[in-house]
Protein backbone atom coordinates (compact mmCIF):
# COMPACT_ATOMS: atom_id res chain seq x y z
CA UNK A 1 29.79 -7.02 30.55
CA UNK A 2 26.09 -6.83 31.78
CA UNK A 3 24.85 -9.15 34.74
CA UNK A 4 23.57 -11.90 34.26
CA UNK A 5 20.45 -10.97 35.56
CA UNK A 6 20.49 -8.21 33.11
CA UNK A 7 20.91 -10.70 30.00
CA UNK A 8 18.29 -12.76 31.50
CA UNK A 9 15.73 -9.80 30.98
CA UNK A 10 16.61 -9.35 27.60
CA UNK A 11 16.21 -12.95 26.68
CA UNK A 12 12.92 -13.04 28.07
CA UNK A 13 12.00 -9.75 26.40
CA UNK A 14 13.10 -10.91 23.18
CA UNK A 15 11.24 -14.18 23.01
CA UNK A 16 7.94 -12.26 24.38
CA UNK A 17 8.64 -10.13 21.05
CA UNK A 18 9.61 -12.75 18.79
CA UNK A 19 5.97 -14.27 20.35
CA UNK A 20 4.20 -11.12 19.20
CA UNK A 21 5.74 -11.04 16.25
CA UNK A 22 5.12 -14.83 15.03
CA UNK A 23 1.09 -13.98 15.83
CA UNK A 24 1.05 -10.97 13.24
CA UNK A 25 2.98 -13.20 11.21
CA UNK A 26 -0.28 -15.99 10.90
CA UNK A 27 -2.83 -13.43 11.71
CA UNK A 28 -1.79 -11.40 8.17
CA UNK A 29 -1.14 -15.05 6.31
CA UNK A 30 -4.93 -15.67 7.33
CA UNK A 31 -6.41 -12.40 6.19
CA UNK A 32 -3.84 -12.32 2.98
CA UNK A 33 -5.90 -15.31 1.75
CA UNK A 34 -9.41 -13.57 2.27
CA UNK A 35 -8.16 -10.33 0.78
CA UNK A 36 -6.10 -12.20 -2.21
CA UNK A 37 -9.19 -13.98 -3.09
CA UNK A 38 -11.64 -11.20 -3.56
CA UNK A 39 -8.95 -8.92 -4.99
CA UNK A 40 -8.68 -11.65 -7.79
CA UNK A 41 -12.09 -12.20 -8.13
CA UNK A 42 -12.67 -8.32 -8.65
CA UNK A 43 -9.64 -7.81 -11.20
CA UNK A 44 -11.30 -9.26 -14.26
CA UNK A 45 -13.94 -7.34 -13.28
CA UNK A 46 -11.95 -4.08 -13.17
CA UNK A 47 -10.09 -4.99 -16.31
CA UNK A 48 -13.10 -5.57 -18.56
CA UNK A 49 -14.91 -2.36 -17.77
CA UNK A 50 -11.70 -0.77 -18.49
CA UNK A 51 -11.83 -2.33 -22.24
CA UNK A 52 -15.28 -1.53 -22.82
CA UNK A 53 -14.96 1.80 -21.40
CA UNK A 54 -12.31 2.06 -24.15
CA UNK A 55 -13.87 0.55 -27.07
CA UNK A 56 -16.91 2.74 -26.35
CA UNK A 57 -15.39 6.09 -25.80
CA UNK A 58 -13.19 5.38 -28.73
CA UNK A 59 -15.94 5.83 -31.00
CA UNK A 60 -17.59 8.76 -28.69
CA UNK A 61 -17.26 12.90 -28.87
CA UNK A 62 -15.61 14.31 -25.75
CA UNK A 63 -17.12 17.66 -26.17
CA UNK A 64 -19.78 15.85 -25.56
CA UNK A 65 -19.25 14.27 -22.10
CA UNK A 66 -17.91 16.33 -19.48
CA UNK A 67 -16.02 13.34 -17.62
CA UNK A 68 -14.07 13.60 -21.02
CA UNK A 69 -13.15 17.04 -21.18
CA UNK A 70 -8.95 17.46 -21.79
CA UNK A 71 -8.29 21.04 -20.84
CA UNK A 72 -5.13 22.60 -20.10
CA UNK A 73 -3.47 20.74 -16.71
CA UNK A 74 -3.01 23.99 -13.89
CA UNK A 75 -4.36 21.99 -10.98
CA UNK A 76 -3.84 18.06 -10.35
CA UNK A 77 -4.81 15.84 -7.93
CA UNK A 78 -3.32 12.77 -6.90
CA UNK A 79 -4.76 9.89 -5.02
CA UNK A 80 -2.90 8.48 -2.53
CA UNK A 81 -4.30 4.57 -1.41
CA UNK A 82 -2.09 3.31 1.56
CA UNK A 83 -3.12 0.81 4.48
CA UNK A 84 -4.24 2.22 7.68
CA UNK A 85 -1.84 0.49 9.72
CA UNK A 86 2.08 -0.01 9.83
CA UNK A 87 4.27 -2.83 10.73
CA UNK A 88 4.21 -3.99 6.79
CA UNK A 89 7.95 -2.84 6.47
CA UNK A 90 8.03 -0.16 3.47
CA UNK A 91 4.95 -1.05 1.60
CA UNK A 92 3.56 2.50 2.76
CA UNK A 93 6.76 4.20 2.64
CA UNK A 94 7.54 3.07 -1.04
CA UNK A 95 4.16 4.50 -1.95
CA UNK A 96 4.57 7.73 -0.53
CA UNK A 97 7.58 7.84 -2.03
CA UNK A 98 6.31 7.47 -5.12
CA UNK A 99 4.10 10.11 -4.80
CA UNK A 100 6.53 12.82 -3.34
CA UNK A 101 8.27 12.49 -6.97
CA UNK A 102 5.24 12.48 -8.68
CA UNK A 103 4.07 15.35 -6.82
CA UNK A 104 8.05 17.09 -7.41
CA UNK A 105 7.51 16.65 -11.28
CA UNK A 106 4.25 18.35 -11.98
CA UNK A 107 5.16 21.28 -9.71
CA UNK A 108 8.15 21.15 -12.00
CA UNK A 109 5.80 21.43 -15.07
CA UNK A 110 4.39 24.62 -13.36
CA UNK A 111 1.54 22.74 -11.78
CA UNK A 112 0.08 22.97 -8.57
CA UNK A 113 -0.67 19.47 -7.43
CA UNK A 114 -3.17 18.70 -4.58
CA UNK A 115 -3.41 15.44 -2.75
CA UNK A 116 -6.49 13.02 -2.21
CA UNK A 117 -5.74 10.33 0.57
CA UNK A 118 -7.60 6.86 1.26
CA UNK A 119 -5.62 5.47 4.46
CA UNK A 120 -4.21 6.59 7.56
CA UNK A 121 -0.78 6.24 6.91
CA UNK A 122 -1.09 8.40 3.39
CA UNK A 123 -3.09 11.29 5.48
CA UNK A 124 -0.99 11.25 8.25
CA UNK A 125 2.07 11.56 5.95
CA UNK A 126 1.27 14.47 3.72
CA UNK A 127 -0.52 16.63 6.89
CA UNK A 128 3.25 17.37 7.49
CA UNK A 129 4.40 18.36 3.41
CA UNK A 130 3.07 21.18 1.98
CA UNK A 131 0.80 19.88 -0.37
CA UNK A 132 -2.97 20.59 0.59
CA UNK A 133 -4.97 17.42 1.40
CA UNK A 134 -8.74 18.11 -0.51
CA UNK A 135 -9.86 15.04 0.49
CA UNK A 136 -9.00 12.24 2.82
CA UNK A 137 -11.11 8.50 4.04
CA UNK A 138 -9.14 6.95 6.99
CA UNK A 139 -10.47 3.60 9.29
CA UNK A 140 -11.99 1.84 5.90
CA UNK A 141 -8.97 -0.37 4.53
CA UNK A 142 -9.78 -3.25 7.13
CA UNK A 143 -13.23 -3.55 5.36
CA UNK A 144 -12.91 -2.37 1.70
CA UNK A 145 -16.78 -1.56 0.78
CA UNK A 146 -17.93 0.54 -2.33
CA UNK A 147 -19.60 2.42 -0.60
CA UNK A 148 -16.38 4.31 0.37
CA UNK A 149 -15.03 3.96 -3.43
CA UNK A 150 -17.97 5.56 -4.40
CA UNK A 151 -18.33 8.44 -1.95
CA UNK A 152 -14.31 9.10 -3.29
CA UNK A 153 -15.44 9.34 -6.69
CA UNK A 154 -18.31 11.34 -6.22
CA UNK A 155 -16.44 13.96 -4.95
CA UNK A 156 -12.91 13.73 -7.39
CA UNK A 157 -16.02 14.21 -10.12
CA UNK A 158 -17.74 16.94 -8.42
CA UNK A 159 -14.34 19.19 -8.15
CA UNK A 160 -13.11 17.97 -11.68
CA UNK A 161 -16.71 19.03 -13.40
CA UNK A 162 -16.57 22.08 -11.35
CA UNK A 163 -13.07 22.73 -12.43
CA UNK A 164 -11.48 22.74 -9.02
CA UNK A 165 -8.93 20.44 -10.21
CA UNK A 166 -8.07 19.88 -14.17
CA UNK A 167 -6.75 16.26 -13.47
CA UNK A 168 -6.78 13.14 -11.49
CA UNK A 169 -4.50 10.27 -11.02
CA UNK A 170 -4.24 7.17 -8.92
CA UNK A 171 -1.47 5.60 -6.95
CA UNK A 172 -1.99 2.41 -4.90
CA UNK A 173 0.00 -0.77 -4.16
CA UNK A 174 -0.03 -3.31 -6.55
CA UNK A 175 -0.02 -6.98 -5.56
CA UNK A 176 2.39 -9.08 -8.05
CA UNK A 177 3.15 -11.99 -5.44
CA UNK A 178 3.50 -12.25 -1.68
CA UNK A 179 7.01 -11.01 -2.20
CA UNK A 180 6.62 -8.43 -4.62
CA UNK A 181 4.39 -5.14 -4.27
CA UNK A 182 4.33 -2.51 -6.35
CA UNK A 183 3.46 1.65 -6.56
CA UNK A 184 1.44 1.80 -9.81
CA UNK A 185 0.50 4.91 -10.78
CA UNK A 186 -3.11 4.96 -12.82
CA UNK A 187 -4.91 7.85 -14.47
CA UNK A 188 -8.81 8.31 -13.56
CA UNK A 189 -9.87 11.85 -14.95
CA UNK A 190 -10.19 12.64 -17.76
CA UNK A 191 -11.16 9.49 -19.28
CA UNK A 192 -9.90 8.86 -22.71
CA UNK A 193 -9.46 5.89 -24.71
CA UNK A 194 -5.50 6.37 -24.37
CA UNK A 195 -5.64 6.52 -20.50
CA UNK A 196 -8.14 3.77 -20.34
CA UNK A 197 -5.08 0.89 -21.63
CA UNK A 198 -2.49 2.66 -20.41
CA UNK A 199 -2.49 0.74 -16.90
CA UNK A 200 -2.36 -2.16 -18.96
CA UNK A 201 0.29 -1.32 -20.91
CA UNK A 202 2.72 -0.52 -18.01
CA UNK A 203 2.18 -4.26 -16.54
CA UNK A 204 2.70 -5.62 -19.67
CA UNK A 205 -0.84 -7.83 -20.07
CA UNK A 206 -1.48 -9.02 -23.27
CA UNK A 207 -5.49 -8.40 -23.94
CA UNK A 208 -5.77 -10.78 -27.03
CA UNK A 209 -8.05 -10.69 -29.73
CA UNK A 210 -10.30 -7.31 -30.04
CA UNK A 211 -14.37 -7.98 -29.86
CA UNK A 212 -16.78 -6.26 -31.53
CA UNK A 213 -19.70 -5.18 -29.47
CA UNK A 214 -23.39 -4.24 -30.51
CA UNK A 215 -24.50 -1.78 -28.06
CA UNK A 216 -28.28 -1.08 -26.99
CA UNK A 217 -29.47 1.43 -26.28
CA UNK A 218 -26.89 3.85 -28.22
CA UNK A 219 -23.05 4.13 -26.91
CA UNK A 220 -23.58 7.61 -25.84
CA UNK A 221 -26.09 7.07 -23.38
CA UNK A 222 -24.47 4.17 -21.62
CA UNK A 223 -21.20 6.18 -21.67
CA UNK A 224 -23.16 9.22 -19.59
CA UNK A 225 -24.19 6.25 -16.94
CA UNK A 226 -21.14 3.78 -17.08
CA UNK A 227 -18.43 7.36 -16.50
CA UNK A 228 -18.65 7.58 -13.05
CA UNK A 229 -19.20 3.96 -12.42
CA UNK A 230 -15.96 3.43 -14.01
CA UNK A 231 -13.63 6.01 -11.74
CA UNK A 232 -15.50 4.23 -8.51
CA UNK A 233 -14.79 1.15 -9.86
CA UNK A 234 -10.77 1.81 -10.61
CA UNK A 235 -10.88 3.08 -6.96
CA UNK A 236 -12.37 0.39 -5.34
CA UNK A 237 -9.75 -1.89 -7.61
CA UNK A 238 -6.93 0.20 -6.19
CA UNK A 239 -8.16 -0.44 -2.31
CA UNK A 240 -8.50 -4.27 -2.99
CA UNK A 241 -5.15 -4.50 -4.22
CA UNK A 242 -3.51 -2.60 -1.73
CA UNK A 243 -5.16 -4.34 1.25
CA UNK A 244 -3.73 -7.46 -0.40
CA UNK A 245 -0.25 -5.97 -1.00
CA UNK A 246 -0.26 -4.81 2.63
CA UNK A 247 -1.07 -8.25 4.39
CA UNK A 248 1.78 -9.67 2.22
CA UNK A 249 4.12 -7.18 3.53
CA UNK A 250 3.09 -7.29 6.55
CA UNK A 251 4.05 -11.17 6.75
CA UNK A 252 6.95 -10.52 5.21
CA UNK A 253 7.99 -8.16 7.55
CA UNK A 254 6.77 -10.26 10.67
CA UNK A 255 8.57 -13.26 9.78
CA UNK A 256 12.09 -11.24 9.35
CA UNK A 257 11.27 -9.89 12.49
CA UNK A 258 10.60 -13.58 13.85
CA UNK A 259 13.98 -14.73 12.48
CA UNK A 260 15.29 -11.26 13.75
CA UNK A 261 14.79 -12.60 17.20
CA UNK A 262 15.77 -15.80 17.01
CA UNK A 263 19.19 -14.54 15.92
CA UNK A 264 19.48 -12.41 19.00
CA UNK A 265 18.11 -14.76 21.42
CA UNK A 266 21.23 -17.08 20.29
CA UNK A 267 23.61 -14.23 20.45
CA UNK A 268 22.05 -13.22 24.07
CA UNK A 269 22.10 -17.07 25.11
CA UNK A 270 26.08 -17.27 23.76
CA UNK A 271 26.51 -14.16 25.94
CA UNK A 272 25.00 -15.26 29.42
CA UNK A 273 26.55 -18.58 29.06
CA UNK A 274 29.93 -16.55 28.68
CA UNK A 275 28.87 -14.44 31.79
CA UNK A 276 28.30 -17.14 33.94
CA UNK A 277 31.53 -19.10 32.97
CA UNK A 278 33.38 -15.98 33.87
CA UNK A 279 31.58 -16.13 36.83
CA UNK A 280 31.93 -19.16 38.01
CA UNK A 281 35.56 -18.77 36.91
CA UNK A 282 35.96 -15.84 39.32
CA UNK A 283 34.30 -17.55 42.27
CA UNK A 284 36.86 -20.84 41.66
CA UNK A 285 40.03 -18.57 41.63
CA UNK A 286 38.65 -16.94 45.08
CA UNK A 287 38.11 -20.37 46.35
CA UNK A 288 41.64 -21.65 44.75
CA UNK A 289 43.19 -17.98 46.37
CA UNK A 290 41.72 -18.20 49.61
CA UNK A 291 42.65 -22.18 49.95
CA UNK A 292 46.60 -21.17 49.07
CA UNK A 293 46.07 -18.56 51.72
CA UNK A 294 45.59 -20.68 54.38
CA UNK A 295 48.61 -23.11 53.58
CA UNK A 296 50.84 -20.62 53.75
């Protein structure tokens, strides 16, 4: 049995954790509400574009927009949005995870599948797989700007118009509650009107009634200016939600690890007080031992 001097150490090394651990905890509670709020502010945002994106290219010639062009898939790319930090339990992990299977089943097709990464944790991950990293934006999850969306999408559009790449699809945390977040998987380039609902469709969101817009000037030429607004957009989407989905895990994780702690710290407190019984224990029976000695 360890000393209780020993047991002491731990205790105290426990609760300085379980200290450390309880500050995360509020810290990402605090932030989840800044980052839930203008993640939900953004969504309808990101959701409408979508539709109009599809009721316009619907109508619209894809020969005639190069953002639109389906050729054969030999080369895809796939976007990988994780935080930049850990100690979120396996919000990251369940993400990258994701992706390795992704990434298995189009090199089964008889693809060759790159990797884009937004996040440290992504980057860091796949510099140690074989797949090639084109692209990567690390240190920009604490403060989501466009700006970085938009320097992403500039260059997913400049390989996929110069044919570097034949497709591009998304992958990012989803935030469904503070308990629940979820590797979505969302496809960017080409644009079509199929791949334009088809995020929808896999959550399950019921878009209601069908509008009927009147478009000015002609559907065509907002199409060539609203294309790449549309893939920075879905990326900038994907970074909002994941920064949300990470502070939830992270809380998550931090208050299991709180409780964690307290459920040692009783198990090391039942063991000192053990220790020192036996201790004392010991000392009596010397004391009883050496009294009987000097009867006799």
């Amino acid at each position: 049995m360890p000393s209780l001097k020993d047991i002491q150490l731990k205790i105290q090394g426990v609760k300085k954790t379980q200290q450390i651990t309880k500050a995360m905890n509020m810290v990402a509670a605090a932030k989840l509400r800044g980052a839930q709020e203008r993640m939900e502010e953004f969504r309808p945002y990101a959701d409408k574009f979508a539709s109009v994106m599809g009721e316009l290219s619907g109508s619209a010639n894809p020969s005639a927009f190069p953002l639109m062009a389906e050729r054969e898939v030999k080369k895809s790319l796939l976007l990988v949005v994780t935080s930049d930090r850990g100690l979120c339990g396996a919000f990251n992990s369940n993400i990258l995870n994701a992706s390795e299977k992704y990434l298995q089943k189009e090199k089964d097709a008889g693809r060759e599948p790159v990797v884009a990464c937004i996040g440290k944790k992504g980057a860091a991950y796949f510099k140690h797989t074989s797949y090639d990293i084109v692209h990567e934006v690390t240190d920009c999850m604490s403060d989501v700007q466009m700006l970085t969306a938009r320097q992403v999408g500039s260059e997913l559009i400049r390989m996929f118009l110069a044919e570097d790449i034949d497709q591009v699809k998304l992958v990012y945390g989803r935030f469904v509650n503070v308990a629940v977040q979820k590797p979505t998987f969302r496809p960017i380039l080409p644009i079509t009107a199929e791949n334009l609902t088809e995020g929808k469709a896999d959550e399950g969101e019921d878009e209601g009634p069908k509008a009927t817009y009147i478009y000015e000037p002609a559907p065509e030429e907002i199409l060539n200016q609203l294309m790449p607004m549309f893939v920075n957009v879905q990326i900038m989407a994907a970074m909002l939600e994941t920064v949300a989905s990470e502070m939830a895990a992270r809380m998550t994780s931090m208050d299991n690890a709180t409780n964690a702690c307290s459920d040692m710290i009783e198990e090391l407190t039942l063991m000192f007080n053990k220790a020192r019984q036996a201790a004392i224990t010991g000392e009596l029976m010397d004391i009883v031992g050496g009294a009987e000695a000097l009867k006799g």
